[in-house]
PDB file of N, CA and C in Angstrom:
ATOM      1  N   UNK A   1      11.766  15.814   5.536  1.00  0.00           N
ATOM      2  CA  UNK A   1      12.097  16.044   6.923  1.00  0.00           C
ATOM      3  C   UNK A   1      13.296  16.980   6.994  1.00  0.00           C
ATOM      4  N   UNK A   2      13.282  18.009   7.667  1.00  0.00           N
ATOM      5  CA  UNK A   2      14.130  19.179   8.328  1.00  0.00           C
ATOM      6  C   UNK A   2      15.384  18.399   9.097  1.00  0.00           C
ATOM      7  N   UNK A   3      16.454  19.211   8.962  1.00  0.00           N
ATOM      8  CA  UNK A   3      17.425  18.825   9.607  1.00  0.00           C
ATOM      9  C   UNK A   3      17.691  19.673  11.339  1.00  0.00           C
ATOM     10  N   UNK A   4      18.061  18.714  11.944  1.00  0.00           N
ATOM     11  CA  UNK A   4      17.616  19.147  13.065  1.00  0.00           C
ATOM     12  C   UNK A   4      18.682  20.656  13.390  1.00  0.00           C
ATOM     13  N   UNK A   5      17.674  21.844  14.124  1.00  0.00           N
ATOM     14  CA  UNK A   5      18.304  22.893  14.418  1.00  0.00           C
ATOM     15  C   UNK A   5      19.422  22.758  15.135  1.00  0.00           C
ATOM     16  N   UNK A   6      20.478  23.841  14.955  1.00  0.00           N
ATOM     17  CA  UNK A   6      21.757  24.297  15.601  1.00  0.00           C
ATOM     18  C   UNK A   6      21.476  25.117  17.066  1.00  0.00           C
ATOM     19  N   UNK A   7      20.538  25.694  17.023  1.00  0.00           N
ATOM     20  CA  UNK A   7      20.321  26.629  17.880  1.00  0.00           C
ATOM     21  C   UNK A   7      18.835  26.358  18.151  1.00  0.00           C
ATOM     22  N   UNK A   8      18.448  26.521  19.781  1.00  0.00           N
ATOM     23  CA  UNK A   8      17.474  26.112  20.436  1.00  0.00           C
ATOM     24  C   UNK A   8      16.485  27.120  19.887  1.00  0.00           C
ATOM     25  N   UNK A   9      14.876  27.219  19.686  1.00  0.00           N
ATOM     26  CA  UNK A   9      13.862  28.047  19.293  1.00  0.00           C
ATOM     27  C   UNK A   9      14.018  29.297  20.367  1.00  0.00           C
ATOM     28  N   UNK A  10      14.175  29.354  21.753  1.00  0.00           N
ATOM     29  CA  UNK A  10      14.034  30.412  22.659  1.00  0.00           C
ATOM     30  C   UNK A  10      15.294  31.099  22.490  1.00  0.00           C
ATOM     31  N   UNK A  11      16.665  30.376  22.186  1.00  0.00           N
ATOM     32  CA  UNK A  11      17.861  31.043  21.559  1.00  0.00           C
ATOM     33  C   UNK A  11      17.460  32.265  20.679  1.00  0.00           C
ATOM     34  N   UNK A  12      17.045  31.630  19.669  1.00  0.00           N
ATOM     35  CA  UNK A  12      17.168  32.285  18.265  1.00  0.00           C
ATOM     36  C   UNK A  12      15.978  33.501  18.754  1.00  0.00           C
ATOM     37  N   UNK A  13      14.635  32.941  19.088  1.00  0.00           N
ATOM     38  CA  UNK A  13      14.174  34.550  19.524  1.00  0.00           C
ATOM     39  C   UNK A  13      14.764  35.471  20.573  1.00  0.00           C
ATOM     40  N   UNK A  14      15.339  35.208  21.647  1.00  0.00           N
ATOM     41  CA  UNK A  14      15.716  35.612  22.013  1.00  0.00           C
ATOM     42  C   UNK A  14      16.794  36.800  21.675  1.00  0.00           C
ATOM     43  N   UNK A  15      17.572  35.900  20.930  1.00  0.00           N
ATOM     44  CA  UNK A  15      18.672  36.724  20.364  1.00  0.00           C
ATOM     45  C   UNK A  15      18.252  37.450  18.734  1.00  0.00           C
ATOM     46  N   UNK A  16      17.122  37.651  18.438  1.00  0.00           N
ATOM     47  CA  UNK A  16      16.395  37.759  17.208  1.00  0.00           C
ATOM     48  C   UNK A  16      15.704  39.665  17.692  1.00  0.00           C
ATOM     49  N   UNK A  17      15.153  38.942  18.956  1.00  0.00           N
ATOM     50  CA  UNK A  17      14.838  40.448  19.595  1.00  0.00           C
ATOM     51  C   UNK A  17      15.661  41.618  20.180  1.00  0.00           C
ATOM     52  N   UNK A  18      16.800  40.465  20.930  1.00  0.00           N
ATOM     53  CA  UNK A  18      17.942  41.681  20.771  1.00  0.00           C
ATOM     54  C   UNK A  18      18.155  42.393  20.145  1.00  0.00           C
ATOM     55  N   UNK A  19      18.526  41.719  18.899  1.00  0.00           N
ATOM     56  CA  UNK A  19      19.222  42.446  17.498  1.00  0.00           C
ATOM     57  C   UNK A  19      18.351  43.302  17.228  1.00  0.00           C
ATOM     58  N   UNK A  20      17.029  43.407  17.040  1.00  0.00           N
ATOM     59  CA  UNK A  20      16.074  44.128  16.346  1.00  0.00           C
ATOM     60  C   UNK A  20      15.674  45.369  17.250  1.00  0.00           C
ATOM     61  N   UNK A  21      16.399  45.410  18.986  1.00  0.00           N
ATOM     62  CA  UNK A  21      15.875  46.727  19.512  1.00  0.00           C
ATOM     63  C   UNK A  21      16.984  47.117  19.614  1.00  0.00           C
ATOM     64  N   UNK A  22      18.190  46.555  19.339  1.00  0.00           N
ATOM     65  CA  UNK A  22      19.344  47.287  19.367  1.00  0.00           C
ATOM     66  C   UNK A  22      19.611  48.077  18.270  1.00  0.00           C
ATOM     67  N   UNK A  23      19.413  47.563  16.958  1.00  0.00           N
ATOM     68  CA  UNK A  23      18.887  48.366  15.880  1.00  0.00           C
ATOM     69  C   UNK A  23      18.391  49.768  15.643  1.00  0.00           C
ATOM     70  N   UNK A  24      17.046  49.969  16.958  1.00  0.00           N
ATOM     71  CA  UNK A  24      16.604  50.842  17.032  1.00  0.00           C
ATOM     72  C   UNK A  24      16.803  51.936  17.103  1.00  0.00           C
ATOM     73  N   UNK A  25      17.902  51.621  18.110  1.00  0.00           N
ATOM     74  CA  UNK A  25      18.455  52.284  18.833  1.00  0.00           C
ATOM     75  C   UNK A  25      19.855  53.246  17.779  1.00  0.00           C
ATOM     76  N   UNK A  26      19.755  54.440  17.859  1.00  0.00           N
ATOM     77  CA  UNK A  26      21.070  54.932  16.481  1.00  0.00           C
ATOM     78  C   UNK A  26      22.542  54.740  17.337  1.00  0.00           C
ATOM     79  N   UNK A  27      22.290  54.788  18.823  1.00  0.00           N
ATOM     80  CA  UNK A  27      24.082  54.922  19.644  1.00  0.00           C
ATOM     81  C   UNK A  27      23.962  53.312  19.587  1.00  0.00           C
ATOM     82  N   UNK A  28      23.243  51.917  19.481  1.00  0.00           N
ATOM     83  CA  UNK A  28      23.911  50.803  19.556  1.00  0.00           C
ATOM     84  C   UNK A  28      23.787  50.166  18.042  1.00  0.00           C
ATOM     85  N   UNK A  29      23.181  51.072  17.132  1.00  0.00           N
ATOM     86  CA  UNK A  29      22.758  50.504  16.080  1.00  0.00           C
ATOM     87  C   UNK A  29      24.308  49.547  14.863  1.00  0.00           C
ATOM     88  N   UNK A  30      25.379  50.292  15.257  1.00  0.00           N
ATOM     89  CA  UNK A  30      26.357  50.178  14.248  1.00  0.00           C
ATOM     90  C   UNK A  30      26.794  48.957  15.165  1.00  0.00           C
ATOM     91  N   UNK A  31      27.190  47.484  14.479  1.00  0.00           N
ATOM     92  CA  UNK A  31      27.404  46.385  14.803  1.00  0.00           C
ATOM     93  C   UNK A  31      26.926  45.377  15.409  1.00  0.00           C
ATOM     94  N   UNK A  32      25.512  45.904  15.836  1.00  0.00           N
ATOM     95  CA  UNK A  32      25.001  45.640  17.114  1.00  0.00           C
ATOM     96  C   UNK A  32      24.738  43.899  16.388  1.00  0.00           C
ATOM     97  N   UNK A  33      24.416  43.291  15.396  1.00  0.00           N
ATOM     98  CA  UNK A  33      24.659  41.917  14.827  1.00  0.00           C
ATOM     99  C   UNK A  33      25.498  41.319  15.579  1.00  0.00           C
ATOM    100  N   UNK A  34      26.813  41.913  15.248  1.00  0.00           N
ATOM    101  CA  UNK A  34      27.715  40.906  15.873  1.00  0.00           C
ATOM    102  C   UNK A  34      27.996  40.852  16.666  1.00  0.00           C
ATOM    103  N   UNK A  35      27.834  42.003  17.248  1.00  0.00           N
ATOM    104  CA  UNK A  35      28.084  42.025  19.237  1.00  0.00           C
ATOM    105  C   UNK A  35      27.148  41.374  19.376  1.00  0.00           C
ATOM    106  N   UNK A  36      25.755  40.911  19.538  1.00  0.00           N
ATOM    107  CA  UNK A  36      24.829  40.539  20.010  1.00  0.00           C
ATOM    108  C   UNK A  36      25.333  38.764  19.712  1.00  0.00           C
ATOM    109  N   UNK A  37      25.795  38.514  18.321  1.00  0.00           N
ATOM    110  CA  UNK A  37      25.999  37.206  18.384  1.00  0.00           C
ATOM    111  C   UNK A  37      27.400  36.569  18.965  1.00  0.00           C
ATOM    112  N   UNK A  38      27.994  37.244  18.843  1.00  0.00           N
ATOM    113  CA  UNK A  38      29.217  37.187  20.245  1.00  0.00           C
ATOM    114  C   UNK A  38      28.810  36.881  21.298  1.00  0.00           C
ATOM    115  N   UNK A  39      27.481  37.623  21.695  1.00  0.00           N
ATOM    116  CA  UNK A  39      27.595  37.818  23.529  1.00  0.00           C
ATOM    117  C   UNK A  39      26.992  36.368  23.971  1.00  0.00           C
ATOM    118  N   UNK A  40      26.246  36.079  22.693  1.00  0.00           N
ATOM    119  CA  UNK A  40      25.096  35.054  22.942  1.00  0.00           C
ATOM    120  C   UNK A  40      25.699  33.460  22.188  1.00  0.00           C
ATOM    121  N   UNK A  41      26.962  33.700  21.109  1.00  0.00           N
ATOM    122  CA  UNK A  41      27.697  32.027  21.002  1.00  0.00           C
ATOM    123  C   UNK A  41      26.831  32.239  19.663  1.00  0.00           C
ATOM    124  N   UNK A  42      26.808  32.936  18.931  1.00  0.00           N
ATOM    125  CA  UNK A  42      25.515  32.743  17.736  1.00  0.00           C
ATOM    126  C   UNK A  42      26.446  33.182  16.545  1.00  0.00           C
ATOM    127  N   UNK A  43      26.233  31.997  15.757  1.00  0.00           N
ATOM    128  CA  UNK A  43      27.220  32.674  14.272  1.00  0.00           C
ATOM    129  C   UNK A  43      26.410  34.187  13.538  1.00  0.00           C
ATOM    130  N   UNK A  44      26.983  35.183  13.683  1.00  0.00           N
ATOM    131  CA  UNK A  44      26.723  36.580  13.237  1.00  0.00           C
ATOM    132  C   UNK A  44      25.644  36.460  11.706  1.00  0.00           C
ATOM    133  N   UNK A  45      25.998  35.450  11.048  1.00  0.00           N
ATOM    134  CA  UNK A  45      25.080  35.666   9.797  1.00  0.00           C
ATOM    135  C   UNK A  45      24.169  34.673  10.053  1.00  0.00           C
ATOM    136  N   UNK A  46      24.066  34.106  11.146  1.00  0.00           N
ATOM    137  CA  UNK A  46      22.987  32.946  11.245  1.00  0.00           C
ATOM    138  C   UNK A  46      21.783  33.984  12.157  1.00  0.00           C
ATOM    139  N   UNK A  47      22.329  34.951  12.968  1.00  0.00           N
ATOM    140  CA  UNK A  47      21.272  35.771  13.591  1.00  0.00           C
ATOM    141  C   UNK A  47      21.346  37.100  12.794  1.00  0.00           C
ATOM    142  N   UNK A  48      21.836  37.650  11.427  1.00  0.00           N
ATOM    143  CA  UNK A  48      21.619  38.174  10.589  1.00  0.00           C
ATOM    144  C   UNK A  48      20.097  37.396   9.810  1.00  0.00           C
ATOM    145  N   UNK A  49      20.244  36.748   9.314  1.00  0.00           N
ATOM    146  CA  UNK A  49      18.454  35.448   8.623  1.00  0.00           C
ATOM    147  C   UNK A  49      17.512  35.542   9.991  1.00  0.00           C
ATOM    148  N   UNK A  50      17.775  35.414  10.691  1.00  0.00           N
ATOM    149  CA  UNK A  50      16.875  35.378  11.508  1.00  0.00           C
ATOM    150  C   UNK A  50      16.429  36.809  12.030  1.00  0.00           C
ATOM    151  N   UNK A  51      17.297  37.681  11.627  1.00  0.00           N
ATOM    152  CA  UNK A  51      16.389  39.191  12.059  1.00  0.00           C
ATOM    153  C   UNK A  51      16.121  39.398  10.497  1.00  0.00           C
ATOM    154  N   UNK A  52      16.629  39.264   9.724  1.00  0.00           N
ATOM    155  CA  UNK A  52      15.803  39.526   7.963  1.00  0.00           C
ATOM    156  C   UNK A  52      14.560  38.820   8.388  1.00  0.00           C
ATOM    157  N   UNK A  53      14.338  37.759   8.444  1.00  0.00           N
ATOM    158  CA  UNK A  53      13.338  36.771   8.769  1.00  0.00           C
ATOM    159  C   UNK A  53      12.437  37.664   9.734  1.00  0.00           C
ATOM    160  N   UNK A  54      12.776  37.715  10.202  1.00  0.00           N
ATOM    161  CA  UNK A  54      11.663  38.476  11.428  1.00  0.00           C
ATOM    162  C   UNK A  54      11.151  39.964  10.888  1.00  0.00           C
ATOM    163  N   UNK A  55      11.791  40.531  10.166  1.00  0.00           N
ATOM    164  CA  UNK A  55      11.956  41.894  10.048  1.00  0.00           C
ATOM    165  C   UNK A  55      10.605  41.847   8.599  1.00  0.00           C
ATOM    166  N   UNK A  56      10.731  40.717   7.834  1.00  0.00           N
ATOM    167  CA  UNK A  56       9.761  40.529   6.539  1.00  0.00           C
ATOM    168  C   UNK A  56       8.610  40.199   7.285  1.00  0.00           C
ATOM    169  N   UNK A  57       8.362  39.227   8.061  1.00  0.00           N
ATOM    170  CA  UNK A  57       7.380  38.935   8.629  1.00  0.00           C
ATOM    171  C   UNK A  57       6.581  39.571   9.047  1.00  0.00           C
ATOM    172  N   UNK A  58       7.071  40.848   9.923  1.00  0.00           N
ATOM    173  CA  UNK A  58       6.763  41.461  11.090  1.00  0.00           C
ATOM    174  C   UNK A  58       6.259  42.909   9.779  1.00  0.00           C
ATOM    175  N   UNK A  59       6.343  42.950   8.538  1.00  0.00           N
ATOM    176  CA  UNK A  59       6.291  43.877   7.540  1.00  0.00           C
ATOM    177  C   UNK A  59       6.855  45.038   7.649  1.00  0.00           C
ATOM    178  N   UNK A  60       8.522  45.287   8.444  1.00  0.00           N
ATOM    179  CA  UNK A  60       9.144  46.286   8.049  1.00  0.00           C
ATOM    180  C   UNK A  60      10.089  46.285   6.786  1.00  0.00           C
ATOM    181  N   UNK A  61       9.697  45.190   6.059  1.00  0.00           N
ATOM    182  CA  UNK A  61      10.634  44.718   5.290  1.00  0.00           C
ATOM    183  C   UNK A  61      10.252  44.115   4.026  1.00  0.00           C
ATOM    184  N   UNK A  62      10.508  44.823   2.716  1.00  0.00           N
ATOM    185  CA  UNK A  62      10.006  44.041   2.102  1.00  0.00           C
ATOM    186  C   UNK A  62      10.376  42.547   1.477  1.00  0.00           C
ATOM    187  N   UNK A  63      10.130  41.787   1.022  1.00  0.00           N
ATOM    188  CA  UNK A  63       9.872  40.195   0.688  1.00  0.00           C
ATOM    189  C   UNK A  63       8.885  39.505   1.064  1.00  0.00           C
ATOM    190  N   UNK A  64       9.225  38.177   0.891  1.00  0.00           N
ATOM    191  CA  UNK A  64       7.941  36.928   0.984  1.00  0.00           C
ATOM    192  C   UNK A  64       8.012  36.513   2.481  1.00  0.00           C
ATOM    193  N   UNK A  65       6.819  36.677   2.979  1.00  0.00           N
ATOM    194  CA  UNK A  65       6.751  35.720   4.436  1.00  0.00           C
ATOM    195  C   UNK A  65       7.127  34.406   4.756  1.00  0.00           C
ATOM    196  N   UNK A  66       7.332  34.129   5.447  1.00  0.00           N
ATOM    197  CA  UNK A  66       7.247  32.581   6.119  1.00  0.00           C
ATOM    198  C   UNK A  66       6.057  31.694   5.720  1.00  0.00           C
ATOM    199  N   UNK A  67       4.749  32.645   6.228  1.00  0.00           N
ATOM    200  CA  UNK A  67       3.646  31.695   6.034  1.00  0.00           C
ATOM    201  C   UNK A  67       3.631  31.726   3.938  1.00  0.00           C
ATOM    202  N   UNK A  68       3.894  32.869   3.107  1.00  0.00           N
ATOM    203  CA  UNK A  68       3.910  32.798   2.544  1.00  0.00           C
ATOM    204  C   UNK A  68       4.239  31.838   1.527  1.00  0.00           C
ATOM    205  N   UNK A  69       5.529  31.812   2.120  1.00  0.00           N
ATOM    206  CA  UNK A  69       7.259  31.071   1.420  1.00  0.00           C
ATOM    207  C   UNK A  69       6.049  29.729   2.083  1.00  0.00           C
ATOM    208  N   UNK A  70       5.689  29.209   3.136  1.00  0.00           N
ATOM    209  CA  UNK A  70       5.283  27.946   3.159  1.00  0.00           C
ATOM    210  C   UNK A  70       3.818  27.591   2.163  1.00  0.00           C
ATOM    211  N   UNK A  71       3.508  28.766   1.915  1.00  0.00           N
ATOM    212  CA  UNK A  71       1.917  28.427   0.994  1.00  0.00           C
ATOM    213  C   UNK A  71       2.502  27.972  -0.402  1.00  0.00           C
ATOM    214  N   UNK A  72       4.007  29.173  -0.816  1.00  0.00           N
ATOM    215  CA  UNK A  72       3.861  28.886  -1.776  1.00  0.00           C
ATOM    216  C   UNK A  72       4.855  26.856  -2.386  1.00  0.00           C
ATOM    217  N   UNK A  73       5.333  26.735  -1.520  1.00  0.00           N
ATOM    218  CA  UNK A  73       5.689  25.650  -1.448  1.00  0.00           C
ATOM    219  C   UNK A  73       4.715  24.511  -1.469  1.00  0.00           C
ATOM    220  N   UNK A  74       3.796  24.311  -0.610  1.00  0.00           N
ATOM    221  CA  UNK A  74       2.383  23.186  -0.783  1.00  0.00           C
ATOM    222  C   UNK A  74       1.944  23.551  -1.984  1.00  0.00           C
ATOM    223  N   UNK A  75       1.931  24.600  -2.540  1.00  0.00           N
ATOM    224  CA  UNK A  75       1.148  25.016  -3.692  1.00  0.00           C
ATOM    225  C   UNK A  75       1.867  24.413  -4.985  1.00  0.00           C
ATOM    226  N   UNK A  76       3.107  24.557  -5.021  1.00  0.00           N
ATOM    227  CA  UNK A  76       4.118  23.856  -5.749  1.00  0.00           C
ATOM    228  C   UNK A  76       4.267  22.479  -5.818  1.00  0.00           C
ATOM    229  N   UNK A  77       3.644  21.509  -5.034  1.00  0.00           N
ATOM    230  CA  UNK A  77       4.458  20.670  -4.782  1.00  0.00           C
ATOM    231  C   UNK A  77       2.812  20.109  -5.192  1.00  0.00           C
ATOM    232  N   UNK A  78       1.693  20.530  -4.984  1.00  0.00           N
ATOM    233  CA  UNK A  78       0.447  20.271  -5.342  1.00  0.00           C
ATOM    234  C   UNK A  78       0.516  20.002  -6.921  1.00  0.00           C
ATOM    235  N   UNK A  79       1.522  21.213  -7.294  1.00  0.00           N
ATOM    236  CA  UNK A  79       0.913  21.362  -8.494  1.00  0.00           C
ATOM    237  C   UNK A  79       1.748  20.010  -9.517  1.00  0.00           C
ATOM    238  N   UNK A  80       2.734  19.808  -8.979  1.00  0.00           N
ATOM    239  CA  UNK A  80       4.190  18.512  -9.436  1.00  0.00           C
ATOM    240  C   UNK A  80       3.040  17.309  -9.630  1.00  0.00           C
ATOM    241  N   UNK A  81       2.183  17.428  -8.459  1.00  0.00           N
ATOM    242  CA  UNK A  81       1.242  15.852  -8.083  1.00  0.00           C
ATOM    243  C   UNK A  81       0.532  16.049  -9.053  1.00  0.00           C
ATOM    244  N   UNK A  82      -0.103  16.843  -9.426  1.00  0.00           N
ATOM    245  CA  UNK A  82      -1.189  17.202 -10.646  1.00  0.00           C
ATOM    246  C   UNK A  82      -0.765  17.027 -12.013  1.00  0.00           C
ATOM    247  N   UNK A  83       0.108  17.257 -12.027  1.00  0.00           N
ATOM    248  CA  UNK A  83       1.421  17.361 -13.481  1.00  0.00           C
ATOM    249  C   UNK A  83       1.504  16.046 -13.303  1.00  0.00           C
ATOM    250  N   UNK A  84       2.048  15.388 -12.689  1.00  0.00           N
ATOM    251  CA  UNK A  84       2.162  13.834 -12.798  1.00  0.00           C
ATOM    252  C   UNK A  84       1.414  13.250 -12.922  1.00  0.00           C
ATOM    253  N   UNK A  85      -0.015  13.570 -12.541  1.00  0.00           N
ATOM    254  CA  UNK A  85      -1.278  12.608 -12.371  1.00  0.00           C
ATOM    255  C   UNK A  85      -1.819  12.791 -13.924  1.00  0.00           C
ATOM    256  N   UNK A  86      -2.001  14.156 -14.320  1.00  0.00           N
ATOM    257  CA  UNK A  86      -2.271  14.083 -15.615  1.00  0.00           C
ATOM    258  C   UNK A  86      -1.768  13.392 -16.746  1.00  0.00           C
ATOM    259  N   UNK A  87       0.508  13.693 -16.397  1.00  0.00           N
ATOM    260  CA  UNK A  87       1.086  12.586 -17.279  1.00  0.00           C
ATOM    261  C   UNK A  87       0.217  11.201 -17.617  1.00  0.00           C
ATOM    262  N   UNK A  88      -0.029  10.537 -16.441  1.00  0.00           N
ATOM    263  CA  UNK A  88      -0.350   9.374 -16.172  1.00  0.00           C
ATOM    264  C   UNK A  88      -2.008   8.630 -16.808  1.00  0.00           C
ATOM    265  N   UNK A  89      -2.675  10.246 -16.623  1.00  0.00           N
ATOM    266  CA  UNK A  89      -3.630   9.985 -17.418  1.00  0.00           C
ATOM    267  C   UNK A  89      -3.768  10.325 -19.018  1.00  0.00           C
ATOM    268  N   UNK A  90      -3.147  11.512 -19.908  1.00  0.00           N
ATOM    269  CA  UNK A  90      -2.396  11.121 -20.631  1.00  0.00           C
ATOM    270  C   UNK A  90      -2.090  10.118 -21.536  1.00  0.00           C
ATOM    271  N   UNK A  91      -1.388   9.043 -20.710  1.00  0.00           N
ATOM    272  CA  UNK A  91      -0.747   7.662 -21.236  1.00  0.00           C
ATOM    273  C   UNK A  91      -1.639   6.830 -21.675  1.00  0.00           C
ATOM    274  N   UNK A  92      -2.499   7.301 -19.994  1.00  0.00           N
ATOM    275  CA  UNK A  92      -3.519   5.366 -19.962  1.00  0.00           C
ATOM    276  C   UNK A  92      -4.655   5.933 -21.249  1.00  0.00           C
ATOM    277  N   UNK A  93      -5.092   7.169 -21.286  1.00  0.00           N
ATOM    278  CA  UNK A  93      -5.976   7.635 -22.031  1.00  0.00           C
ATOM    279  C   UNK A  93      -5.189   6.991 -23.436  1.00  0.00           C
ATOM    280  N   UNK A  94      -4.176   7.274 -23.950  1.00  0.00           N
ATOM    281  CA  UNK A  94      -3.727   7.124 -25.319  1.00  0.00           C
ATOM    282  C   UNK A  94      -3.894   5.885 -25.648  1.00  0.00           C
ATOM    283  N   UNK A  95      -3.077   4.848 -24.382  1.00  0.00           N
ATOM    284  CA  UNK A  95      -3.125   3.427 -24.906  1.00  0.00           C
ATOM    285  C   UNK A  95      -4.478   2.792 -24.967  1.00  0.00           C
ATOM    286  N   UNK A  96      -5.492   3.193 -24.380  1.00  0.00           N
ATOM    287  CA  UNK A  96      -6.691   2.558 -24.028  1.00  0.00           C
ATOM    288  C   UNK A  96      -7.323   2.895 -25.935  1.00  0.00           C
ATOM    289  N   UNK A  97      -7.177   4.188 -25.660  1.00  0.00           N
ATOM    290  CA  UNK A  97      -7.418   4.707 -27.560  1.00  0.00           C
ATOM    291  C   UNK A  97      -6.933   3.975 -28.122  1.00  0.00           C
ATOM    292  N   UNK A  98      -5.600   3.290 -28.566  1.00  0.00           N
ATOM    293  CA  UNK A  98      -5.077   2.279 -29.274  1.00  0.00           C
ATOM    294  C   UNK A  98      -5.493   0.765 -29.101  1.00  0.00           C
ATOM    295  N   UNK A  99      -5.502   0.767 -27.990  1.00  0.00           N
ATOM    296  CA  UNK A  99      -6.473  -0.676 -28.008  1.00  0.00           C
ATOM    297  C   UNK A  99      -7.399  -0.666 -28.291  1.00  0.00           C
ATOM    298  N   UNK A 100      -8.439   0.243 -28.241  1.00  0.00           N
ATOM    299  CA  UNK A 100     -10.143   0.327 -28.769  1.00  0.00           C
ATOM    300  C   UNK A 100      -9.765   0.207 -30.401  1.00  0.00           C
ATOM    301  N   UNK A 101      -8.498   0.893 -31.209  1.00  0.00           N
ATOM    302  CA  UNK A 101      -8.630   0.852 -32.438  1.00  0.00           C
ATOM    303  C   UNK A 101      -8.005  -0.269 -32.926  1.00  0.00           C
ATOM    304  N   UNK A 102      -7.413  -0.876 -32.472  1.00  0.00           N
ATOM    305  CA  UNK A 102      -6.771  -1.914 -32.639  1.00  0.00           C
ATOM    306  C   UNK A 102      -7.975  -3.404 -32.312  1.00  0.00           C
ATOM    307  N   UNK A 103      -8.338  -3.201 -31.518  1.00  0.00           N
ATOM    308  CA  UNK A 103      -9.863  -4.125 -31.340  1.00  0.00           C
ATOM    309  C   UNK A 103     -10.476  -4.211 -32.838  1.00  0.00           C
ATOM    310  N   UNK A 104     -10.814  -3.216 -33.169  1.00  0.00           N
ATOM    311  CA  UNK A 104     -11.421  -2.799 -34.540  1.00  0.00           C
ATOM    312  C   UNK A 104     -11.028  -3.507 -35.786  1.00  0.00           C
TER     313      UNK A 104
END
């Protein structure tokens, strides 16, 4: 479970889209981060991640997506369950072998 956000979802886009057409722009482009998170109460490197974030997503940018970064996480965490399940079989497989020879 996620810890609950600092900043409301319509905040952060909001102020996510700012940043990214102010950008655009070459006369507001220089600072426009931190003015924007000034104007709006937003810690400057917290709406810095959130326009990287947007900016990968949206593919002007290179790195891993969101949906990505979330595939590859289930995929990981699949694979821990599998790794463990095998440990487990593994074990029971070995001891069951030792008892069949030990029967003997």
């Amino acid at each position: 479970m996620s810890a609950p956000r600092k900043y409301p979802d319509e905040l952060r886009e909001r102020a996510t889209r700012m940043a990214i057409e102010a950008r655009r722009d070459p006369e507001r482009s220089k600072g426009a981060i931190r003015r924007i998170a000034e104007e709006l109460g937003v810690h400057p490197e917290a709406l810095r991640t959130w326009v990287k974030k947007a900016e990968i997503d949206g593919g002007t940018r290179p790195g891993t997506t969101s949906a990505d970064a979330e595939r590859i996480r289930v995929l990981e965490k699949e694979v821990r369950e599998l790794r463990r399940a095998n440990e487990i079989l593994r074990k029971a497989s070995a001891y069951f072998a030792r008892a069949e020879l030990d029967r003997r």
